[in-house]
PDB file of N, CA and C in Angstrom:
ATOM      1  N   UNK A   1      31.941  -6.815  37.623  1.00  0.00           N
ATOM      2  CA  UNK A   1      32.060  -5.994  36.436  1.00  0.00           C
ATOM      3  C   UNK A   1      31.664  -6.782  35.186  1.00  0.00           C
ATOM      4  N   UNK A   2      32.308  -8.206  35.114  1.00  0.00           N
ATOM      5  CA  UNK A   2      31.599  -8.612  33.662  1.00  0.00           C
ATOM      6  C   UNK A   2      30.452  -8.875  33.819  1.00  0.00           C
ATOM      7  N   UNK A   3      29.445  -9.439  34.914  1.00  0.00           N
ATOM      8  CA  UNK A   3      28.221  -9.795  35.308  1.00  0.00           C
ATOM      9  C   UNK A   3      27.438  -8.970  34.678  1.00  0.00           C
ATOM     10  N   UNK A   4      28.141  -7.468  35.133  1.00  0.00           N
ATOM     11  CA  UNK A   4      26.993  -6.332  34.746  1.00  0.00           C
ATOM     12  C   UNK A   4      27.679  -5.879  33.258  1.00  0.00           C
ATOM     13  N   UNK A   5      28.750  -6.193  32.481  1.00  0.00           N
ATOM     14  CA  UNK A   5      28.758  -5.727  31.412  1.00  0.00           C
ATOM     15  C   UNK A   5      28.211  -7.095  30.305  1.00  0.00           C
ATOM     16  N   UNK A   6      27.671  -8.290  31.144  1.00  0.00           N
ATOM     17  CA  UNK A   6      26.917  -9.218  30.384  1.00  0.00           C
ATOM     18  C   UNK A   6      25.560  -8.857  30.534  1.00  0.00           C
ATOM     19  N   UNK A   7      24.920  -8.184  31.440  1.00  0.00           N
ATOM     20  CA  UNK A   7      23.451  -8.066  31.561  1.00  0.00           C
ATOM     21  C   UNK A   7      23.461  -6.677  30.311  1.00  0.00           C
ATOM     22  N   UNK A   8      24.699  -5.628  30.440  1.00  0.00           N
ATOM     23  CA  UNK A   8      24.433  -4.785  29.540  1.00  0.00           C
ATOM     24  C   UNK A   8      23.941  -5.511  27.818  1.00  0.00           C
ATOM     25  N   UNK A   9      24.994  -6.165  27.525  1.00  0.00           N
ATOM     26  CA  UNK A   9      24.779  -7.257  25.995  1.00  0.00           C
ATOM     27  C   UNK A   9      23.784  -7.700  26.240  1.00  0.00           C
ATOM     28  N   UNK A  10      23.161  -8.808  27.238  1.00  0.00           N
ATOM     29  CA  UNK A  10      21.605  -9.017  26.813  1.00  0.00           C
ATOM     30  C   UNK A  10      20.760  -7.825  26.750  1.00  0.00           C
ATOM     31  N   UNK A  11      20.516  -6.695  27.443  1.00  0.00           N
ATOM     32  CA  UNK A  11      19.582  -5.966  27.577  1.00  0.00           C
ATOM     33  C   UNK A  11      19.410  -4.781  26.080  1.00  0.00           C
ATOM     34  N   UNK A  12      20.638  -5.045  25.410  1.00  0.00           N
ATOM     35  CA  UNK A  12      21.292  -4.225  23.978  1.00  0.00           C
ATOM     36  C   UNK A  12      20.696  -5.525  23.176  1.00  0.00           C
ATOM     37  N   UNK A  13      20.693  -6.380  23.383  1.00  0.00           N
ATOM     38  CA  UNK A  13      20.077  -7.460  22.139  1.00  0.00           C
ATOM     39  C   UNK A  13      18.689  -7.969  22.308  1.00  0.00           C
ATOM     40  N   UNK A  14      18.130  -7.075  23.433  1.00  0.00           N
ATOM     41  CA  UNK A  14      16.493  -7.287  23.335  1.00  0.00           C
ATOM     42  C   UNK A  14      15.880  -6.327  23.179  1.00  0.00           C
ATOM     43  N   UNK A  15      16.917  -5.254  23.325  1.00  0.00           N
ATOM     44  CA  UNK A  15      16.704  -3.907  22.803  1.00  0.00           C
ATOM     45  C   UNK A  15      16.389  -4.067  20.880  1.00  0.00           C
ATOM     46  N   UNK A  16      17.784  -4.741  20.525  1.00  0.00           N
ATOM     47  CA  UNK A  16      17.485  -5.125  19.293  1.00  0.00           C
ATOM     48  C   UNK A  16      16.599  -5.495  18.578  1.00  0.00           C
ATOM     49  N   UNK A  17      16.245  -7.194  19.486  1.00  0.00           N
ATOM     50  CA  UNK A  17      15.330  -7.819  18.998  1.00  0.00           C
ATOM     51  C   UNK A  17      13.618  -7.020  18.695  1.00  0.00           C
ATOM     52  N   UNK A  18      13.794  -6.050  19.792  1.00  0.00           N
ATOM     53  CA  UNK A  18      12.077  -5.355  19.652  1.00  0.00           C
ATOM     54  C   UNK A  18      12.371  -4.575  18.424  1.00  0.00           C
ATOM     55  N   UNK A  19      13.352  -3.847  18.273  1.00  0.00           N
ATOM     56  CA  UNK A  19      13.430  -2.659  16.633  1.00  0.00           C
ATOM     57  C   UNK A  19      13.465  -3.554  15.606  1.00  0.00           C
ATOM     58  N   UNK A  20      14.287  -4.583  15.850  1.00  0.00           N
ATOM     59  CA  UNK A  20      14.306  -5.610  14.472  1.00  0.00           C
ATOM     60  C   UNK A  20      12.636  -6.344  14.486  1.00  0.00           C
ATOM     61  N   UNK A  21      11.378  -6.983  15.296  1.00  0.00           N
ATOM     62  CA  UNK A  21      10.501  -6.917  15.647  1.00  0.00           C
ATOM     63  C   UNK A  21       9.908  -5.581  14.368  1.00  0.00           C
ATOM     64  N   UNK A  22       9.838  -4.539  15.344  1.00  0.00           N
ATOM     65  CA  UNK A  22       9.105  -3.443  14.989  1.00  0.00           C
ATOM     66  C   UNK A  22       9.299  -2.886  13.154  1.00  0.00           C
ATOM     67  N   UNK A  23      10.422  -2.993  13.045  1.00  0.00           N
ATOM     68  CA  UNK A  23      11.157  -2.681  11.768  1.00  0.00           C
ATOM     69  C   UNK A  23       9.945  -3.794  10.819  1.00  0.00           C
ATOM     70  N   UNK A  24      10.013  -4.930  11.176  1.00  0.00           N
ATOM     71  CA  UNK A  24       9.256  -6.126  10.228  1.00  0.00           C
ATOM     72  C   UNK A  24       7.746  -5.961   9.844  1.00  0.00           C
ATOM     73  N   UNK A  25       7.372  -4.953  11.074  1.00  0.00           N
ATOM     74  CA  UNK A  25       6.014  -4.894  11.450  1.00  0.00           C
ATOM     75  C   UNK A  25       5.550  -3.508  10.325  1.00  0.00           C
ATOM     76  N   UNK A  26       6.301  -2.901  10.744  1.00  0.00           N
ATOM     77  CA  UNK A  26       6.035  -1.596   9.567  1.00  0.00           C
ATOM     78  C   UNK A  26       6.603  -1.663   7.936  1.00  0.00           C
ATOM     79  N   UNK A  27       7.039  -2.975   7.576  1.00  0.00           N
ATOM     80  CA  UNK A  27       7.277  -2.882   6.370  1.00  0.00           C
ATOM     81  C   UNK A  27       6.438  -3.611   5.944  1.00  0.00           C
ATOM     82  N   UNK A  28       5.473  -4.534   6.846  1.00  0.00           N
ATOM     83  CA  UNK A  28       4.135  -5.286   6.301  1.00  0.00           C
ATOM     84  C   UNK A  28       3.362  -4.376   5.792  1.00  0.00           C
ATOM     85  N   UNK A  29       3.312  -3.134   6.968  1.00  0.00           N
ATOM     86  CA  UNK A  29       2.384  -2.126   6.966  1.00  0.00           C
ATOM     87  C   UNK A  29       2.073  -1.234   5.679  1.00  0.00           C
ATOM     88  N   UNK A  30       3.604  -1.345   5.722  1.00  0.00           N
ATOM     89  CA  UNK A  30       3.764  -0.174   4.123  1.00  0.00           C
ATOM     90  C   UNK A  30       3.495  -1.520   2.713  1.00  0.00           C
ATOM     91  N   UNK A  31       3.362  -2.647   3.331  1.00  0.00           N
ATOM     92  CA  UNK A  31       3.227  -3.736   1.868  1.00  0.00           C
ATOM     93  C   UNK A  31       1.977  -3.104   1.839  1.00  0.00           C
ATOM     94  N   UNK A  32       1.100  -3.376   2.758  1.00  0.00           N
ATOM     95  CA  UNK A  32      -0.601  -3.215   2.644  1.00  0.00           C
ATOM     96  C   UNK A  32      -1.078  -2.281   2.726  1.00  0.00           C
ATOM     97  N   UNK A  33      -0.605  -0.993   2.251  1.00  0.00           N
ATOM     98  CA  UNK A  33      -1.044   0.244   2.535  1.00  0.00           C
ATOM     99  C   UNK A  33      -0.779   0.316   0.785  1.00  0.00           C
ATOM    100  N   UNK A  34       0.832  -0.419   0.155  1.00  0.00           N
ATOM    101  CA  UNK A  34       1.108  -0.488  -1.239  1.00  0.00           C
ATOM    102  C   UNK A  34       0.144  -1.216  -2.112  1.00  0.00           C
ATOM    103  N   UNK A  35       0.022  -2.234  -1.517  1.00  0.00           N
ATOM    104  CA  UNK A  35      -1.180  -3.326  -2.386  1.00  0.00           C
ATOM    105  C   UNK A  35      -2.848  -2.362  -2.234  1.00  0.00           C
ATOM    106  N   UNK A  36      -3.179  -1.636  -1.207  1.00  0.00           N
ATOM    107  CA  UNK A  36      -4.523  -0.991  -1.358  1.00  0.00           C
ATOM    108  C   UNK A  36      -4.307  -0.126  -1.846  1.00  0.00           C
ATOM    109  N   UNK A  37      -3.351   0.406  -2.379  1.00  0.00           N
ATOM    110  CA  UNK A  37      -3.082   1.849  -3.419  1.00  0.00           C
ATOM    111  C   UNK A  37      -3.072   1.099  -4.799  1.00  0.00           C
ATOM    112  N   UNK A  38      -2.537   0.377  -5.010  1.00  0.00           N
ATOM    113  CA  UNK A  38      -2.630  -0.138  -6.083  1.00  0.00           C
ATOM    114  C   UNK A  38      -3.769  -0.965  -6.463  1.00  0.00           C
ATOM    115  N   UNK A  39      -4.654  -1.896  -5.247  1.00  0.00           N
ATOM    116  CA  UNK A  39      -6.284  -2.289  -6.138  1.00  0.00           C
ATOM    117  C   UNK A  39      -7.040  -0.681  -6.760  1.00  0.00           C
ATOM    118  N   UNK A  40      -6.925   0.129  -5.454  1.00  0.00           N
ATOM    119  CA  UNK A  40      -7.311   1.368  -6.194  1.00  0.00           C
ATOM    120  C   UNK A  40      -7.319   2.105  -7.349  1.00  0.00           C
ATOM    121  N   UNK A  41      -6.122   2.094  -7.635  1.00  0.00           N
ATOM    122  CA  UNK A  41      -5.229   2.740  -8.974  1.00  0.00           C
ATOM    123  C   UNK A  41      -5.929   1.483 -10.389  1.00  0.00           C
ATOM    124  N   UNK A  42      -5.927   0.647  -9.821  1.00  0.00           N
ATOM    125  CA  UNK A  42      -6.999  -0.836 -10.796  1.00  0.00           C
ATOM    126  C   UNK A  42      -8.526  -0.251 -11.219  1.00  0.00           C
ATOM    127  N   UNK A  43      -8.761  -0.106 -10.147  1.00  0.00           N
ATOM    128  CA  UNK A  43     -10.331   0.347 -10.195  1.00  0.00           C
ATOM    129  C   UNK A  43     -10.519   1.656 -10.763  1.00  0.00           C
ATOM    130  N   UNK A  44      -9.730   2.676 -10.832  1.00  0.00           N
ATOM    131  CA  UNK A  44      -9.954   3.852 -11.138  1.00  0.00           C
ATOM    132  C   UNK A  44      -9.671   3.972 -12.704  1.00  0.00           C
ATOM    133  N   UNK A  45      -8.624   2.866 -13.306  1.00  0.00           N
ATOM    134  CA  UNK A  45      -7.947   2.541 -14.590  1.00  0.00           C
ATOM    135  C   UNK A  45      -9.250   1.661 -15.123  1.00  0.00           C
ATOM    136  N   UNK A  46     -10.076   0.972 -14.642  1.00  0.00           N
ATOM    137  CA  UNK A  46     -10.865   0.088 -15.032  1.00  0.00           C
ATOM    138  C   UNK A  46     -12.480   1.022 -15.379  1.00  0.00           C
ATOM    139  N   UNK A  47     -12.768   1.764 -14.136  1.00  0.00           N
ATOM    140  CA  UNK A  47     -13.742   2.575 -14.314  1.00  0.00           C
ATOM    141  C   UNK A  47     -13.640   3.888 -15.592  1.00  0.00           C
ATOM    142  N   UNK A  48     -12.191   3.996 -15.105  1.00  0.00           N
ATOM    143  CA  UNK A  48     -12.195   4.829 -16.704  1.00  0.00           C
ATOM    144  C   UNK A  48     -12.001   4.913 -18.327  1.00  0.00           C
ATOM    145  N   UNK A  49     -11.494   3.002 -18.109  1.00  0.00           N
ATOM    146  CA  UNK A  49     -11.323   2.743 -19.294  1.00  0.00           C
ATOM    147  C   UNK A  49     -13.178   2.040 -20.131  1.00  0.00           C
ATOM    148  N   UNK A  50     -13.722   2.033 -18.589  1.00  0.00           N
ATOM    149  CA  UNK A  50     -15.167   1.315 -19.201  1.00  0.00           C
ATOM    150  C   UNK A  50     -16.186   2.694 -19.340  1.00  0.00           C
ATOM    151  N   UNK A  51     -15.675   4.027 -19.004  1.00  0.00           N
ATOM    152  CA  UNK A  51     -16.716   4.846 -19.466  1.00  0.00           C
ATOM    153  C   UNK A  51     -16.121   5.619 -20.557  1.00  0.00           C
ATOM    154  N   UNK A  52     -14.542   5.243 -20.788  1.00  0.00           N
ATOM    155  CA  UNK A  52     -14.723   5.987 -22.510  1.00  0.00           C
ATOM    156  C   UNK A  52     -15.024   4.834 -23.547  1.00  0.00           C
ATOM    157  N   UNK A  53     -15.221   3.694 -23.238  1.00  0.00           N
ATOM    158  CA  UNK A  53     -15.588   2.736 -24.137  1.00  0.00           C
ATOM    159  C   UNK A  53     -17.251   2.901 -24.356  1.00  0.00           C
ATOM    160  N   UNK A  54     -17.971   3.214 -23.242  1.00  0.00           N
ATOM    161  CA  UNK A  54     -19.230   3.787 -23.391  1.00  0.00           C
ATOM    162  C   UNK A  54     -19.528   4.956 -24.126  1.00  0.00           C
ATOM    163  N   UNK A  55     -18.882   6.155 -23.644  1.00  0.00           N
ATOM    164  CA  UNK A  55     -18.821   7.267 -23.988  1.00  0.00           C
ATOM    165  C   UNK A  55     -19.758   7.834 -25.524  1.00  0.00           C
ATOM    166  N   UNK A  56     -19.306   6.656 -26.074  1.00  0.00           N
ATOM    167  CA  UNK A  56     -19.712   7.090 -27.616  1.00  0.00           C
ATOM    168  C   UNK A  56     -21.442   5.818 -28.091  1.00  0.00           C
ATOM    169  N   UNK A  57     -21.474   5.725 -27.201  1.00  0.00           N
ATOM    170  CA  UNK A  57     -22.881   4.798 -27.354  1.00  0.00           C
ATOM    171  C   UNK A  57     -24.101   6.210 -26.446  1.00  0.00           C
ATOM    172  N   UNK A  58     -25.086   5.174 -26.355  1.00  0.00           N
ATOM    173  CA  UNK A  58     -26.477   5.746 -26.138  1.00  0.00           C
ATOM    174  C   UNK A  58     -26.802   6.903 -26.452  1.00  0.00           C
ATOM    175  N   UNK A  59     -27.807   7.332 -25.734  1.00  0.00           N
ATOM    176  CA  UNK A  59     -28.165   8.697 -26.160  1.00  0.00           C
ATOM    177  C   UNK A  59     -27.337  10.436 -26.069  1.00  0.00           C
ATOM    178  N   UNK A  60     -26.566  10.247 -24.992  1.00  0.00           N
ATOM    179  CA  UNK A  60     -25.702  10.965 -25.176  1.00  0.00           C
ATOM    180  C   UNK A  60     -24.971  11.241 -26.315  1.00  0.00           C
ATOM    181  N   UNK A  61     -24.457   9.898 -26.323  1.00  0.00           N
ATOM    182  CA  UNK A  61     -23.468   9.699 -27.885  1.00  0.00           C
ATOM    183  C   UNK A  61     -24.206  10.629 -28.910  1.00  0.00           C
ATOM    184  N   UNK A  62     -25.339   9.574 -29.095  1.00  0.00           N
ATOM    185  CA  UNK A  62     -25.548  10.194 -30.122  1.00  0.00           C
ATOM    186  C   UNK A  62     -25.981  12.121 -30.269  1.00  0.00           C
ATOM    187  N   UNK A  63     -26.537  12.317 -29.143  1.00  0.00           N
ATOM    188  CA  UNK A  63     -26.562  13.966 -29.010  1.00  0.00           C
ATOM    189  C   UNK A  63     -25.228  14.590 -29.441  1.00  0.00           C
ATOM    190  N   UNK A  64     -24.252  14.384 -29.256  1.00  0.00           N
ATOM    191  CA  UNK A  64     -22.674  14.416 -29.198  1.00  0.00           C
ATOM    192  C   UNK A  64     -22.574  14.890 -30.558  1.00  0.00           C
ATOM    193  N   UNK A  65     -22.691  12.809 -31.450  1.00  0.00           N
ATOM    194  CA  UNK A  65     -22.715  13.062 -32.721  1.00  0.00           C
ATOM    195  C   UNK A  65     -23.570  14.097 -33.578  1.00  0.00           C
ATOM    196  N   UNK A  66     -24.683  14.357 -33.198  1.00  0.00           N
ATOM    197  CA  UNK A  66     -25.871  15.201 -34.426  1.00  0.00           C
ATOM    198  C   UNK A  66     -25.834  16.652 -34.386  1.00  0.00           C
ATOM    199  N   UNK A  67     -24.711  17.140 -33.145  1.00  0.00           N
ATOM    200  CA  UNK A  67     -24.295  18.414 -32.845  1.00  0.00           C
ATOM    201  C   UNK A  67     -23.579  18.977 -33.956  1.00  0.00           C
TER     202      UNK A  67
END
């Protein structure tokens, strides 16, 4: 009886060890899924802050302005 209620405790703490494992694995997942949302959110803040800084130059602009 304790033989088999000791194989139960190891087989419950490797049970563990794989969710605690797995648990580690998917919060990397969600780091790098967070960090590529956010270079994104960079690039989209960057692209839009460099075409209203344009916006009012070249020929457009000036069509804009003489309207």
């Amino acid at each position: 009886m304790i033989v088999r209620m000791e194989a139960e405790v190891e087989g419950l703490r490797e049970i563990l060890e794989v969710e605690w494992k797995r648990a580690e694995e998917l919060r990397q997942e969600r780091d790098r899924w967070a960090s590529a949302l956010e270079a994104s959110q960079r690039q989209i803040t960057d692209l839009t802050k460099k075409a209203e800084s344009v916006s009012g130059r070249g020929f457009l602009g000036w069509l804009r302005r003489s309207a």
